[in-house]
Protein backbone atom coordinates (compact mmCIF):
# COMPACT_ATOMS: atom_id res chain seq x y z
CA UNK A 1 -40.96 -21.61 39.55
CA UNK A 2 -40.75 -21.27 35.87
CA UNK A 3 -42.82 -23.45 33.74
CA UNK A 4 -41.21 -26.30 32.44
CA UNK A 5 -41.99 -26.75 27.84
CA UNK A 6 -42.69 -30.26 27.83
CA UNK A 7 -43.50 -32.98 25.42
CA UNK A 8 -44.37 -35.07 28.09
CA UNK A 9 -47.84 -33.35 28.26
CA UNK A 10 -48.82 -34.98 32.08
CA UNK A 11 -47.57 -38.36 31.63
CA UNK A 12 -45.26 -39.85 34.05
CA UNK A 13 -42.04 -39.50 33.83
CA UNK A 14 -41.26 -43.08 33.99
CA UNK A 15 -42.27 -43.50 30.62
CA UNK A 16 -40.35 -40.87 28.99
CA UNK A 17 -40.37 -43.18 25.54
CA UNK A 18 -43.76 -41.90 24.82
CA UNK A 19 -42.92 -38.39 25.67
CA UNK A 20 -41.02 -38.41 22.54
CA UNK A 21 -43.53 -40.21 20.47
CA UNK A 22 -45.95 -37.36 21.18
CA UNK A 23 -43.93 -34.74 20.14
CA UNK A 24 -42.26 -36.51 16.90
CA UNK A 25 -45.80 -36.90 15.93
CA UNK A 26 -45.98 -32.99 15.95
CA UNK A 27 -42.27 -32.63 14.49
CA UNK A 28 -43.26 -35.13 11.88
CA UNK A 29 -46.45 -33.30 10.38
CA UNK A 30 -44.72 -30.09 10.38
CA UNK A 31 -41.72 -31.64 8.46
CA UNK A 32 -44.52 -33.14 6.07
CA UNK A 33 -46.46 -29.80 5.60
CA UNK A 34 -43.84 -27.78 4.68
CA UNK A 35 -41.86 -30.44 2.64
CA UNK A 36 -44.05 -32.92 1.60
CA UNK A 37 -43.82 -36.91 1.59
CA UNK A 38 -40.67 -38.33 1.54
CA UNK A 39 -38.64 -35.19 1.43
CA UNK A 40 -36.06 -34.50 4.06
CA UNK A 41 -37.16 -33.61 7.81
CA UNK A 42 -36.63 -29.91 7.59
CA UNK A 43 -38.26 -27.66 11.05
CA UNK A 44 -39.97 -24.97 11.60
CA UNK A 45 -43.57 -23.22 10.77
CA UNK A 46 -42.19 -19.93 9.87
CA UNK A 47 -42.57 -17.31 7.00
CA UNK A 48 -39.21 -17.35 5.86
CA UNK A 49 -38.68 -21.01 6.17
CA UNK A 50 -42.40 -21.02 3.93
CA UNK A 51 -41.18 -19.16 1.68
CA UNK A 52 -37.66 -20.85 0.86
CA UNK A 53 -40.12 -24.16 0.55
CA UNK A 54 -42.26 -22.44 -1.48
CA UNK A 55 -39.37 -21.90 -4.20
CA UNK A 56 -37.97 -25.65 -3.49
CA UNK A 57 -41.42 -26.76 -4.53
CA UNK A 58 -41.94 -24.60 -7.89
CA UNK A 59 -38.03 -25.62 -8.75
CA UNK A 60 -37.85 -29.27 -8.13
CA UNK A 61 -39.80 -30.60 -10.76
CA UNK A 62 -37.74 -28.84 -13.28
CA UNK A 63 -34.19 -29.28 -14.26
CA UNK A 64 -32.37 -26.06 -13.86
CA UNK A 65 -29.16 -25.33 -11.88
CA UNK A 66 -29.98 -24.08 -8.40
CA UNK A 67 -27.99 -21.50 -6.49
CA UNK A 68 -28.50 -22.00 -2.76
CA UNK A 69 -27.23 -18.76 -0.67
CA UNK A 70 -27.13 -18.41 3.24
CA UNK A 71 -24.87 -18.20 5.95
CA UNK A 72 -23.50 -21.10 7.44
CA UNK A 73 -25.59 -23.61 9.28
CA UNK A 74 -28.52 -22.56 7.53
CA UNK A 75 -29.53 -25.71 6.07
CA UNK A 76 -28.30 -25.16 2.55
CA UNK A 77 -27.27 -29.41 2.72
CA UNK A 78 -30.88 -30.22 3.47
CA UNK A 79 -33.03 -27.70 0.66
CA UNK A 80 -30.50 -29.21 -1.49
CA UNK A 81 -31.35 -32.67 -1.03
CA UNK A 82 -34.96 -32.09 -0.66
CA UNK A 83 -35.01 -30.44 -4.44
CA UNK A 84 -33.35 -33.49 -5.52
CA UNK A 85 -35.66 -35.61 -4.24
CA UNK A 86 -38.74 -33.56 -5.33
CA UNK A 87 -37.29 -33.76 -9.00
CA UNK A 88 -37.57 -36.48 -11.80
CA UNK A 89 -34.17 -37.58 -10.80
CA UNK A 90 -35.10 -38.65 -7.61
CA UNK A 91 -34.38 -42.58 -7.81
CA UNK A 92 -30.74 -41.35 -9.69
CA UNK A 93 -27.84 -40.83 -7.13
CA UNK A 94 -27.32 -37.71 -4.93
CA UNK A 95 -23.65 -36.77 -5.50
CA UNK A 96 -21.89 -34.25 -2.81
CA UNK A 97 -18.87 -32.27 -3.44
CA UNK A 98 -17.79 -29.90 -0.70
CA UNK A 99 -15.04 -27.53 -3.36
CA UNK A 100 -13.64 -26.26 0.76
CA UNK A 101 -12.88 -29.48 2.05
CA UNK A 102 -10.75 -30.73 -0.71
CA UNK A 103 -6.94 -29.36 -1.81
CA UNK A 104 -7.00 -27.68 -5.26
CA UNK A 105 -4.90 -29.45 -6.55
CA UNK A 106 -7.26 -32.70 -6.03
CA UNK A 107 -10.38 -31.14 -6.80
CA UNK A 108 -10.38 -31.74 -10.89
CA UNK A 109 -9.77 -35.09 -10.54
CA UNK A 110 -12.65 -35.31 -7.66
CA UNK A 111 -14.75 -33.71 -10.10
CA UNK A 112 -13.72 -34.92 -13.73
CA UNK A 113 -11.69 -38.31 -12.71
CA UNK A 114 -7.96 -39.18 -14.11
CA UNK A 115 -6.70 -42.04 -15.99
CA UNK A 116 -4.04 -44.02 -15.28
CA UNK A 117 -0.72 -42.40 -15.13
CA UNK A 118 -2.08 -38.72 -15.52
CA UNK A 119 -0.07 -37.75 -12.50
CA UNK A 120 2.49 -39.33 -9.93
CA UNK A 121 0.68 -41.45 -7.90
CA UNK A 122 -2.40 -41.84 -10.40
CA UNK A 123 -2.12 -45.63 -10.32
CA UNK A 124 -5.90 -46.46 -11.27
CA UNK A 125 -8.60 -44.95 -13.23
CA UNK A 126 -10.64 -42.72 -11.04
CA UNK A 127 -14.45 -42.11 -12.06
CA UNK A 128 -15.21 -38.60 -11.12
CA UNK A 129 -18.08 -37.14 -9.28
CA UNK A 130 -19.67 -35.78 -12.54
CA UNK A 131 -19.65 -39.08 -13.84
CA UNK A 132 -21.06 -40.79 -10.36
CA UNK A 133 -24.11 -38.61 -10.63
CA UNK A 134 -25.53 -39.29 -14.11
CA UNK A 135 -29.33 -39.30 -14.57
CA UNK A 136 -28.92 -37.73 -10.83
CA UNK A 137 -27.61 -34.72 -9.10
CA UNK A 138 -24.61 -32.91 -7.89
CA UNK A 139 -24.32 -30.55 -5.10
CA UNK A 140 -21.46 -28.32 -5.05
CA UNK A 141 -21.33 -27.20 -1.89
CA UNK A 142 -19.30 -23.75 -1.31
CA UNK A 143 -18.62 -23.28 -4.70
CA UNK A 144 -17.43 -20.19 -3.99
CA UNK A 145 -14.15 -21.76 -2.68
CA UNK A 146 -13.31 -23.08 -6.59
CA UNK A 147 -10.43 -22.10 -7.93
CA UNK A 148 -10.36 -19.84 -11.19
CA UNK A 149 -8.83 -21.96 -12.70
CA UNK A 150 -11.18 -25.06 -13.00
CA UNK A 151 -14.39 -22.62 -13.21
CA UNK A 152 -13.81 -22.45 -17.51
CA UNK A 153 -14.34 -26.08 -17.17
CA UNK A 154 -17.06 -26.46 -14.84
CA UNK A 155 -18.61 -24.30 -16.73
CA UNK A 156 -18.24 -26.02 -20.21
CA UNK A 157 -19.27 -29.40 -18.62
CA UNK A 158 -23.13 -27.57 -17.62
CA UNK A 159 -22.90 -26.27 -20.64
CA UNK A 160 -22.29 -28.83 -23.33
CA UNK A 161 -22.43 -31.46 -20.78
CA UNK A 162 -19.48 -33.20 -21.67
CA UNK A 163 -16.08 -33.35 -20.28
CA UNK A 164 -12.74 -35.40 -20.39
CA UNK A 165 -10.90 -37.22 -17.16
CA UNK A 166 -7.83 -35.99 -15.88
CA UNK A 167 -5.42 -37.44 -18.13
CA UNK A 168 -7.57 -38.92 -20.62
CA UNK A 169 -8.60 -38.04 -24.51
CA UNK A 170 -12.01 -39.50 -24.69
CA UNK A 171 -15.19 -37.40 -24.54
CA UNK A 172 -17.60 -38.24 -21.82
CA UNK A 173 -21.46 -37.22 -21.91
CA UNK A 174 -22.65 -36.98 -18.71
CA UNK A 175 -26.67 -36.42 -17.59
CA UNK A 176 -26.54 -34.43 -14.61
CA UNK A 177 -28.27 -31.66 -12.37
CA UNK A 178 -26.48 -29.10 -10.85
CA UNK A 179 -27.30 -27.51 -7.47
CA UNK A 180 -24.65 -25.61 -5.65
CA UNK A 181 -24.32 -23.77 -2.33
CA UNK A 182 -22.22 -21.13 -1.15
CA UNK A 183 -22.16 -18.48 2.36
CA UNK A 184 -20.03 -15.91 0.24
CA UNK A 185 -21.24 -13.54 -1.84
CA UNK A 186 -20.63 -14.45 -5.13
CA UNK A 187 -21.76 -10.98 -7.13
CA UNK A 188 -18.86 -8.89 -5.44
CA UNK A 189 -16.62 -11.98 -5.92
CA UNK A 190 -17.54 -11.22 -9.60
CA UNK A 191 -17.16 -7.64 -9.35
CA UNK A 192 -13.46 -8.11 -7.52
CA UNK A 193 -12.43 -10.77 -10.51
CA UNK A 194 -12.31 -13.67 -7.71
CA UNK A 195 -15.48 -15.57 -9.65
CA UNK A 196 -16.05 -15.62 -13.10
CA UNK A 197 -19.20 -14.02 -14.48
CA UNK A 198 -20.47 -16.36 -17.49
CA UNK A 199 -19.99 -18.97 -14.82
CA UNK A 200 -22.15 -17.07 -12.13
CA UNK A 201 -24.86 -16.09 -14.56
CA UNK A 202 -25.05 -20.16 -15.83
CA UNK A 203 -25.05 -21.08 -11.62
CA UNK A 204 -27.84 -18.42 -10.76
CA UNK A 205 -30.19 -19.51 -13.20
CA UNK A 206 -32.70 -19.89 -10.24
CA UNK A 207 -31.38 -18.34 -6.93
CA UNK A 208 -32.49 -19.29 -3.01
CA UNK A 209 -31.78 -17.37 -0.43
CA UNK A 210 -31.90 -19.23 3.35
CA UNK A 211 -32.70 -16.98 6.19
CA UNK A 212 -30.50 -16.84 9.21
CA UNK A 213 -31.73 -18.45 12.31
CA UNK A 214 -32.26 -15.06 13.84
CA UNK A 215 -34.72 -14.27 11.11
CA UNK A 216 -37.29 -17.17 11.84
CA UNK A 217 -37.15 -16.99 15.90
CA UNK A 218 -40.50 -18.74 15.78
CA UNK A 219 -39.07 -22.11 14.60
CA UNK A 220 -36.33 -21.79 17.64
CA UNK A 221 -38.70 -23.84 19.92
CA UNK A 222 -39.41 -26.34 17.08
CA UNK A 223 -35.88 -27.22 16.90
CA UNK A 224 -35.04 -27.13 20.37
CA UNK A 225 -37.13 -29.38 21.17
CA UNK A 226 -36.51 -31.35 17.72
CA UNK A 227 -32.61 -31.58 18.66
CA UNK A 228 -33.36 -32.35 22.52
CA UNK A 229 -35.71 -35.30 21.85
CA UNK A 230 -33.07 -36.83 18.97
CA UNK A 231 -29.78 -36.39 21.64
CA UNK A 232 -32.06 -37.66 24.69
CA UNK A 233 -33.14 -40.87 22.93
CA UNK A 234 -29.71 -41.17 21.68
CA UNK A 235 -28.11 -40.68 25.20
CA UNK A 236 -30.92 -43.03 26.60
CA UNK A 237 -31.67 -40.24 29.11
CA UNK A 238 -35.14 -39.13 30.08
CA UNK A 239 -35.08 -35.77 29.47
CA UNK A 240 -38.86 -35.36 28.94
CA UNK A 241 -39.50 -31.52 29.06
CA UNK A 242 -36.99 -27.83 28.33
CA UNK A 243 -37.15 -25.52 31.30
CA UNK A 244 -39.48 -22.05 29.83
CA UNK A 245 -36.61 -20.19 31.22
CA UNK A 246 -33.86 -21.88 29.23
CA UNK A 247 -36.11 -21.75 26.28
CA UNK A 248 -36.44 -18.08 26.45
CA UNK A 249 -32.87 -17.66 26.53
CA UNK A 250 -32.62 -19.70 23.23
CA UNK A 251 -34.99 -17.32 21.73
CA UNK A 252 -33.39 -13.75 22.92
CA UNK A 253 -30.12 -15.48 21.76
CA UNK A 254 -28.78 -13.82 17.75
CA UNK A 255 -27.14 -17.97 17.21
CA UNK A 256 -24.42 -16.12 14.43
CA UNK A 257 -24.05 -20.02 13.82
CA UNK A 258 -27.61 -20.46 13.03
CA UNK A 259 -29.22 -23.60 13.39
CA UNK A 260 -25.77 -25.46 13.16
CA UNK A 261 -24.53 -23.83 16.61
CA UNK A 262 -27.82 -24.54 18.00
CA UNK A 263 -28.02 -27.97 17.64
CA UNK A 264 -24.86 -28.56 18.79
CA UNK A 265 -25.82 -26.29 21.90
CA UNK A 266 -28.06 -28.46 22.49
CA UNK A 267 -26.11 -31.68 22.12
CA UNK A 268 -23.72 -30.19 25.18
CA UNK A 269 -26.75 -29.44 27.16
CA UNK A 270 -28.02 -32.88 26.93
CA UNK A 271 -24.91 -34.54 28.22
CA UNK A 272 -25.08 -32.24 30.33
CA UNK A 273 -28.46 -32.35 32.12
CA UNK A 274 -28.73 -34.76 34.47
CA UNK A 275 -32.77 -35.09 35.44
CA UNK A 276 -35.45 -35.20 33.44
CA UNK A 277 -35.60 -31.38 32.53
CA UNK A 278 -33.52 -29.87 29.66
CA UNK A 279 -31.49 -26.77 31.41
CA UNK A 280 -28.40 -25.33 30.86
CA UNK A 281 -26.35 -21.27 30.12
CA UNK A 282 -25.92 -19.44 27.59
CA UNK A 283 -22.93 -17.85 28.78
CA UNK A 284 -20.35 -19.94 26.81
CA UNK A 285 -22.11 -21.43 23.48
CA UNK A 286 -20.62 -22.93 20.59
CA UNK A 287 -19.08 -20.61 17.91
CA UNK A 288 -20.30 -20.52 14.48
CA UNK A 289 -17.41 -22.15 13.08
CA UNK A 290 -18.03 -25.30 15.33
CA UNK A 291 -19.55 -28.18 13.09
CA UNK A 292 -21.69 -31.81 14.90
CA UNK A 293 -20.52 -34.54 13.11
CA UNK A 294 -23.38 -36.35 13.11
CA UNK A 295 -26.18 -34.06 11.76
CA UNK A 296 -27.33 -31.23 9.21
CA UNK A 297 -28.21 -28.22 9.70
């Protein structure tokens, strides 16, 4: 009978509340070694992940524009956040744009705000996200995904740090840190004319690279057990311990979705596992492309 990897140490299992207060302990003081007080919970003990905190540490403190590269699901959300809150700006807003998620045609005015009247249905004034996060920071997530056409004036607003709304004549300063994000690779995006290169050299001032998931196969059983204690309490089920089979086949597994997919493959094994021992397959798990609403990766 395979040995079951338990939080649950020898306690009963009627108590499976204090299972999870053992282990969170442990989660906890790794999340506080590698990113310090009041950072964001980010898992896992291994070289690549020290490294990558390593380079959050020396760059927080400073102001420069960060360029965060890595696949997706690799956590590029969470090292963002975590420099922001290492920095001076910390008590300043944290300001998200995700340049995918909204239509072109939208995105200036998301960025940059519009007066009233600058285009049909402009009925308001619209503050901007540049504006939102003065004396704070903005992550642009997958700014890879901007379109040519607003990168001259992205780049003249981290430049001179001034801009005008949508619309509007008036000059706005603005006081903001830049950190942005991308899984594409911006350098032959330059080379191919898709990304322009005064912009990329004023993004990359200090580069991160993340490390897939199947790069830092050591922090696999932190975050399984991470995810399965967070979806167990959440469920109210007492799921108190991961089957050393199932966790080996997490390990041997590439997860092209990287520590996205394997939190959500853990979500669907919660539901579900019906005793108090985390099982499940590997035959069928999530794709990369699949996304939990309700956490980071």
């Amino acid at each position: 009978m395979p040995v079951d990897t338990s939080w649950a140490a020898e306690a009963p299992a009627i108590i499976h509340n204090a299972f999870f207060e053992i282990e969170a302990a442990t989660s906890a003081k790794v999340a506080h070694d590698n990113s310090g007080s009041g950072l964001p919970r980010i898992i896992g003990n291994s070289a690549a992940l020290q490294r990558v905190l390593s380079l959050v540490r020396v760059v927080a403190p400073t102001d420069s524009t960060v360029l965060i590269q890595g696949e997706t699901g690799t956590g590029k959300e969470l090292i963002a956040e975590a420099i922001h809150k290492g920095s001076d700006r910390s008590s300043g807003p944290f300001v998200k744009v995700n340049c995918a998620a909204i239509p072109a045609g939208l995105l200036e005015s998301e960025l940059f705000g519009h007066e009233r009247g600058a285009y049909t249905g402009a009925f308001a004034r619209s503050i901007g996200r540049f504006e939102r996060a003065n004396k704070g920071t903005l992550f642009l997530d997958e700014i890879g995904d901007l379109p040519l056409e607003l990168q001259p004036k992205l780049l003249r607003v981290m430049q001179e740090r001034q801009f005008e709304r949508l619309g509007g004549a008036a000059t706005i300063r603005t006081d903001v840190r830049v950190i942005c994000a991308t899984h594409r690779n911006l350098t032959e995006m330059v080379e191919e004319r898709e990304f322009r290169a005064d912009l990329f050299y004023r993004l990359s001032v200090f580069p991160i690279e993340l490390p897939p998931l199947r790069e830092r196969l050591e922090d696999i059983r932190l975050l399984a057990q991470h995810f399965a204690r967070d979806y167990a309490d959440r469920m109210q089920k007492p799921i108190g311990a991961i089957a050393e089979e199932f966790m080996a086949a997490l390990e041997r597994h590439s997860w092209p979705g990287n520590v996205r997919e394997l939190q959500n493959f853990i979500e669907r094994s919660v539901i579900l596992t019906t005793g108090a021992v985390l099982n499940g397959s590997l035959r069928n798990p999530p794709t990369q492309d699949t996304k939990s609403r309700r956490g980071r990766s």
